[in-house]
Protein backbone atom coordinates (compact mmCIF):
# COMPACT_ATOMS: atom_id res chain seq x y z
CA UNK A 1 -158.64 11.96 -10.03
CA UNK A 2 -158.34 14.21 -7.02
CA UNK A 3 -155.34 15.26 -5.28
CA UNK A 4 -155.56 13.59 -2.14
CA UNK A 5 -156.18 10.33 -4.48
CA UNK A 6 -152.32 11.17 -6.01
CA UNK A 7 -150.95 11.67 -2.62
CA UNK A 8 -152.03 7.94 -1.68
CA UNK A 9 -150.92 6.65 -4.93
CA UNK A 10 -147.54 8.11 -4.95
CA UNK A 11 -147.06 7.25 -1.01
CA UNK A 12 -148.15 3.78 -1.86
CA UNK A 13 -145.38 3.82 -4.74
CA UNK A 14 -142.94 4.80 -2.73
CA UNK A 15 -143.48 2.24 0.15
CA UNK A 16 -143.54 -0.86 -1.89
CA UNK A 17 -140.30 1.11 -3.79
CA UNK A 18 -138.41 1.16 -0.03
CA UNK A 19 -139.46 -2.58 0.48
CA UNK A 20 -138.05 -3.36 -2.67
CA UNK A 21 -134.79 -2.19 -1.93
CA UNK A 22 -134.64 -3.29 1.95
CA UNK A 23 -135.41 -7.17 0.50
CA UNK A 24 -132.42 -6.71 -2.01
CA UNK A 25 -130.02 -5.20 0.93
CA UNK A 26 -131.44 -7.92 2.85
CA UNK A 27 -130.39 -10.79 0.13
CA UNK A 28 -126.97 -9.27 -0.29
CA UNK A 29 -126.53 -9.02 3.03
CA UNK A 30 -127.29 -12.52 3.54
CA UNK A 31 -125.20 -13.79 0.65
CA UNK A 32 -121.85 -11.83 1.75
CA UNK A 33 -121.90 -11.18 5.06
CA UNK A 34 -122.73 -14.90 6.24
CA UNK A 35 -120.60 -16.48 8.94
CA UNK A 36 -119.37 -20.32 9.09
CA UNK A 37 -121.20 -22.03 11.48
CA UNK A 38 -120.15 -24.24 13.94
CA UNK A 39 -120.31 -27.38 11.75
CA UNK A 40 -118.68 -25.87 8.65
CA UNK A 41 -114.86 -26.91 8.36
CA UNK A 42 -112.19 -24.53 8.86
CA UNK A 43 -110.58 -23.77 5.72
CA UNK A 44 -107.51 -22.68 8.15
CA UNK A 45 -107.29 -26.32 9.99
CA UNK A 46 -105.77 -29.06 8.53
CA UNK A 47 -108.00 -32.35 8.88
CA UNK A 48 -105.25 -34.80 7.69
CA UNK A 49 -102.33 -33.56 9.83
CA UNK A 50 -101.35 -36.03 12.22
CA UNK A 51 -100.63 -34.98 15.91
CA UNK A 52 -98.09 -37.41 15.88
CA UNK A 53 -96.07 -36.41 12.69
CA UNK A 54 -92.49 -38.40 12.58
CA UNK A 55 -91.27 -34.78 11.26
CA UNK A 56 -91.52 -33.25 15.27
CA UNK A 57 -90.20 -36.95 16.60
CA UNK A 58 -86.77 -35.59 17.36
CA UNK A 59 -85.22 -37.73 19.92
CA UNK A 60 -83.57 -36.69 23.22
CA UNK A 61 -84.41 -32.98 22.69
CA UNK A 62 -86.59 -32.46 26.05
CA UNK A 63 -89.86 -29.68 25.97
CA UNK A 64 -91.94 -28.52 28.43
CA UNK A 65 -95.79 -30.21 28.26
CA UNK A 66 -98.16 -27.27 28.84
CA UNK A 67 -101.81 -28.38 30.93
CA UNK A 68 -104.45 -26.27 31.70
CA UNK A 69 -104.90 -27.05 35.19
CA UNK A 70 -108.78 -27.36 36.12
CA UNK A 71 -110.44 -25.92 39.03
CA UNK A 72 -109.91 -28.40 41.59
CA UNK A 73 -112.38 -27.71 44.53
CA UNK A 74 -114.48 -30.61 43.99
CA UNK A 75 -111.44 -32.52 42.46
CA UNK A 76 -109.74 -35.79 43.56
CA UNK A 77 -107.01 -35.05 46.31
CA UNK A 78 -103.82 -36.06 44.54
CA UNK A 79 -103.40 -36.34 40.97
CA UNK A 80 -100.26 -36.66 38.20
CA UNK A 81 -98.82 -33.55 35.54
CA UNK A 82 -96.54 -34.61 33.20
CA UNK A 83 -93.72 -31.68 33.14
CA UNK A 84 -91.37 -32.69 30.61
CA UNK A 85 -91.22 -35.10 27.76
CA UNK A 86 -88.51 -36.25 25.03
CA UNK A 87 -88.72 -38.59 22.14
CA UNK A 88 -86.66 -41.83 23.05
CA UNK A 89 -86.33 -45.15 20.76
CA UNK A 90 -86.93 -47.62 23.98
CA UNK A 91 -84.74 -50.48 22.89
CA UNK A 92 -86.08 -54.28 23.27
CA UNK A 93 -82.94 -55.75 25.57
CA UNK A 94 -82.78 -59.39 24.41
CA UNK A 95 -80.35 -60.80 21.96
CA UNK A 96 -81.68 -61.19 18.51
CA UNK A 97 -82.76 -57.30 18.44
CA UNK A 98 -79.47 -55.72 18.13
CA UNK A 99 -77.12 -55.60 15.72
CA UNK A 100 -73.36 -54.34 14.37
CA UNK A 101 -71.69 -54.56 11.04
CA UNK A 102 -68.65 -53.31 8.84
CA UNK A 103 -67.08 -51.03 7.99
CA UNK A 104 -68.73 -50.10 5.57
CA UNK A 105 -70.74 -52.57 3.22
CA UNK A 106 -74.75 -52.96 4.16
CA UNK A 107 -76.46 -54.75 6.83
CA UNK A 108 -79.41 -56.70 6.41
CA UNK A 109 -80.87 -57.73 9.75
CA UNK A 110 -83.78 -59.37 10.97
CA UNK A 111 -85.97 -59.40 14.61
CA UNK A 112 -85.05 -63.07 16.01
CA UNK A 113 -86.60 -63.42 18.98
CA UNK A 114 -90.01 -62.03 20.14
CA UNK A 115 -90.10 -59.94 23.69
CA UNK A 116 -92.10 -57.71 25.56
CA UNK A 117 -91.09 -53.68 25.97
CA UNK A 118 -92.79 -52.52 29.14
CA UNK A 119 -92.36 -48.81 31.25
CA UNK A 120 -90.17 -48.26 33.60
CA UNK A 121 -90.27 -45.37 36.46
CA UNK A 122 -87.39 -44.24 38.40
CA UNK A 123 -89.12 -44.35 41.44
CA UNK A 124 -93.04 -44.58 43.13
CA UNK A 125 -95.79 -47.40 43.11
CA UNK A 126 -97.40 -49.54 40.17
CA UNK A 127 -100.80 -47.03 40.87
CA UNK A 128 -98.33 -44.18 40.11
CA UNK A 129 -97.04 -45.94 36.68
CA UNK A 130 -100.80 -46.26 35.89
CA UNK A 131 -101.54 -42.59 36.33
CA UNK A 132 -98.33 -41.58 34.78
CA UNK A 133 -99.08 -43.50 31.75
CA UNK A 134 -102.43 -42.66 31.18
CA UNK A 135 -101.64 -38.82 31.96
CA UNK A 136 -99.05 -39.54 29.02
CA UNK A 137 -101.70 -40.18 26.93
CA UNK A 138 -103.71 -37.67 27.21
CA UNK A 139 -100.74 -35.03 27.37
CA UNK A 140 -97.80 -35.94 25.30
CA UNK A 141 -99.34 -39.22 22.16
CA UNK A 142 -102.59 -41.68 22.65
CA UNK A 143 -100.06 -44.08 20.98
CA UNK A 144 -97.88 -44.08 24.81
CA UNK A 145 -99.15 -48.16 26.06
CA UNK A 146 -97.75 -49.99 29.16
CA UNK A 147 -96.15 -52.50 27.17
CA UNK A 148 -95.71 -53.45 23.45
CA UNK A 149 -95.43 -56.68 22.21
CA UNK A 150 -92.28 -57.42 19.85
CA UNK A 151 -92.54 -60.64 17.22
CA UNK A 152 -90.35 -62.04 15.20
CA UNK A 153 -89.27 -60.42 11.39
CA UNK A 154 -89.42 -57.06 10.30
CA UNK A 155 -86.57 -57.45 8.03
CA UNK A 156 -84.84 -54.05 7.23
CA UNK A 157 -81.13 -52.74 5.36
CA UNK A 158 -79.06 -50.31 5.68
CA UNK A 159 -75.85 -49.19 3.77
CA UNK A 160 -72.87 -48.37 6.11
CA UNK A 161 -70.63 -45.42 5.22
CA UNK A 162 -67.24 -45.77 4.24
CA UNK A 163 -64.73 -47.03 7.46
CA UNK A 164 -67.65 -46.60 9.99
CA UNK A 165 -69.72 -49.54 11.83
CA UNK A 166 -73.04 -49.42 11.95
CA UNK A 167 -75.37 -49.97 14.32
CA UNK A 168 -79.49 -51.33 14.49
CA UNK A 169 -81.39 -51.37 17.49
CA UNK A 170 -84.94 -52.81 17.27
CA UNK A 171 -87.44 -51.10 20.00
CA UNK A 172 -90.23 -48.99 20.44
CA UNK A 173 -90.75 -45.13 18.72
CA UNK A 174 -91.81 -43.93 22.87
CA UNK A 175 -90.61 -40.87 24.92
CA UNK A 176 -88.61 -40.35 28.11
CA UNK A 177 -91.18 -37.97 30.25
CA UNK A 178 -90.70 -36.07 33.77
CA UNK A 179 -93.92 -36.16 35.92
CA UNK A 180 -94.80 -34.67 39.59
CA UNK A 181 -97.50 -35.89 42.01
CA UNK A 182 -99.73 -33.70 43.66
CA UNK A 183 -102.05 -33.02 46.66
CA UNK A 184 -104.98 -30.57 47.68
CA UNK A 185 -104.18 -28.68 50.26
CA UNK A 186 -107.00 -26.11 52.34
CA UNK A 187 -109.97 -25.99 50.30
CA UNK A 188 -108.45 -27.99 47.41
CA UNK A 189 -108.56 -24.92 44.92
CA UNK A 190 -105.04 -23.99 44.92
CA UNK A 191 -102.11 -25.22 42.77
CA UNK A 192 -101.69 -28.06 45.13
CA UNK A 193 -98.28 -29.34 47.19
CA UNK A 194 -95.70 -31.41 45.09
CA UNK A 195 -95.27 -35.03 47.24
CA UNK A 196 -93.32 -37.08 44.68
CA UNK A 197 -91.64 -37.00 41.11
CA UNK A 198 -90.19 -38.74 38.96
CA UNK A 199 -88.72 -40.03 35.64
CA UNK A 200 -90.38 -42.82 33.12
CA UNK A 201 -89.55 -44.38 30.01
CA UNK A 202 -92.72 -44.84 27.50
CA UNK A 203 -92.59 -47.14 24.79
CA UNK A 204 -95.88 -46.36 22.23
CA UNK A 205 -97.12 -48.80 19.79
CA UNK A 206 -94.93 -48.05 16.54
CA UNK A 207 -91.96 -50.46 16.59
CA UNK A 208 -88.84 -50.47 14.36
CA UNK A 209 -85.10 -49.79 13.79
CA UNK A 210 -83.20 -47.10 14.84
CA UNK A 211 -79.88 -47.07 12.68
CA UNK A 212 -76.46 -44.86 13.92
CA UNK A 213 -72.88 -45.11 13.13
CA UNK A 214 -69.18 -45.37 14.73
CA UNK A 215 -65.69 -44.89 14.12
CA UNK A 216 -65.20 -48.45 15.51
């Protein structure tokens, strides 16, 4: 064999030698360096928590609800941000929802008397209420309703402590929330001028008894 027949061989060697390697790399590379795509769950994100957790329902402490405001050039001319909200147990008013016992022993009480709980604004229109409450559900629980109906039952105890009274309320697990009303001004793209706000009380669709206790 002559040498410039070697010189092929050997290059030819080396080449499919190089290949080799670069298709192992390539593998290993593929294997370890891969990145979730956009379909593969987050192993970070838990799927089961609830937004709504009774664990961050802590009545009458008042936060701040943060929104993104859009870019509102092409946007409608007025339009409602809910500012503040608090967790509030709306109570149904009618007799047969309310009740007081001791002291001490346990109270056993029952829903009597079936009712509606419906929102209630401190001031502005029933097209304001609508936008309120349907801002509220976007921005503070998709449980927040107009209304809920109460019926009858729900049976429930509770012991009393020793000398107090105790108290159950039946109503609605809602939320007390501050809102403002907007409109555009110049070209529409700025923050926009305040023209009314507000108070409203927001009963949601879980229902039950809130319990509490006095010296008397």
């Amino acid at each position: 064999m002559g040498l410039a027949q070697k010189v092929v061989i050997a290059s030819a060697a080396s080449m499919l030698l190089c290949i080799g390697m670069t298709g192992t790399a390539v593998a290993e590379s593929s294997q370890w360096g891969k990145t979730a795509d956009a379909t593969s769950p987050d192993p970070l994100v838990n799927e089961d928590a609830d937004i709504n957790d009774p664990a961050d329902y802590i009545e009458g402490v008042e936060t701040p609800v943060s929104e993104k405001s859009p870019n509102r050039c092409d946007g409608p001319q007025t339009w409602i941000s809910i500012t503040n909200k608090s967790a509030y147990h709306v109570p149904a008013w009618w007799n047969g929802t309310k009740y007081k016992d001791g002291p001490g022993g346990t109270m056993s009480v029952s829903v009597t008397k079936s009712g509606t709980i419906s929102a209630e604004m401190t001031v502005g229109s029933e097209a304001e209420m609508n936008a309120v409450i349907a801002k509220a559900k976007v921005s503070v629980s998709g449980k927040i309703g107009a209304s809920v109906g109460i019926t009858t039952g729900h049976t429930y105890s509770h012991d009393i402590g020793k000398k107090k009274y105790g108290h159950l309320q039946y109503g609605s697990w809602g939320y007390k929330v501050s809102w403002k009303k907007y409109r555009a001004q110049g070209n529409g793209c700025g923050a926009g001028t305040v023209i009314a706000s507000g108070k409203a009380t927001l009963p949601t669709k879980e229902v039950g008894w809130k319990y509490w206790e006095t010296s008397s």
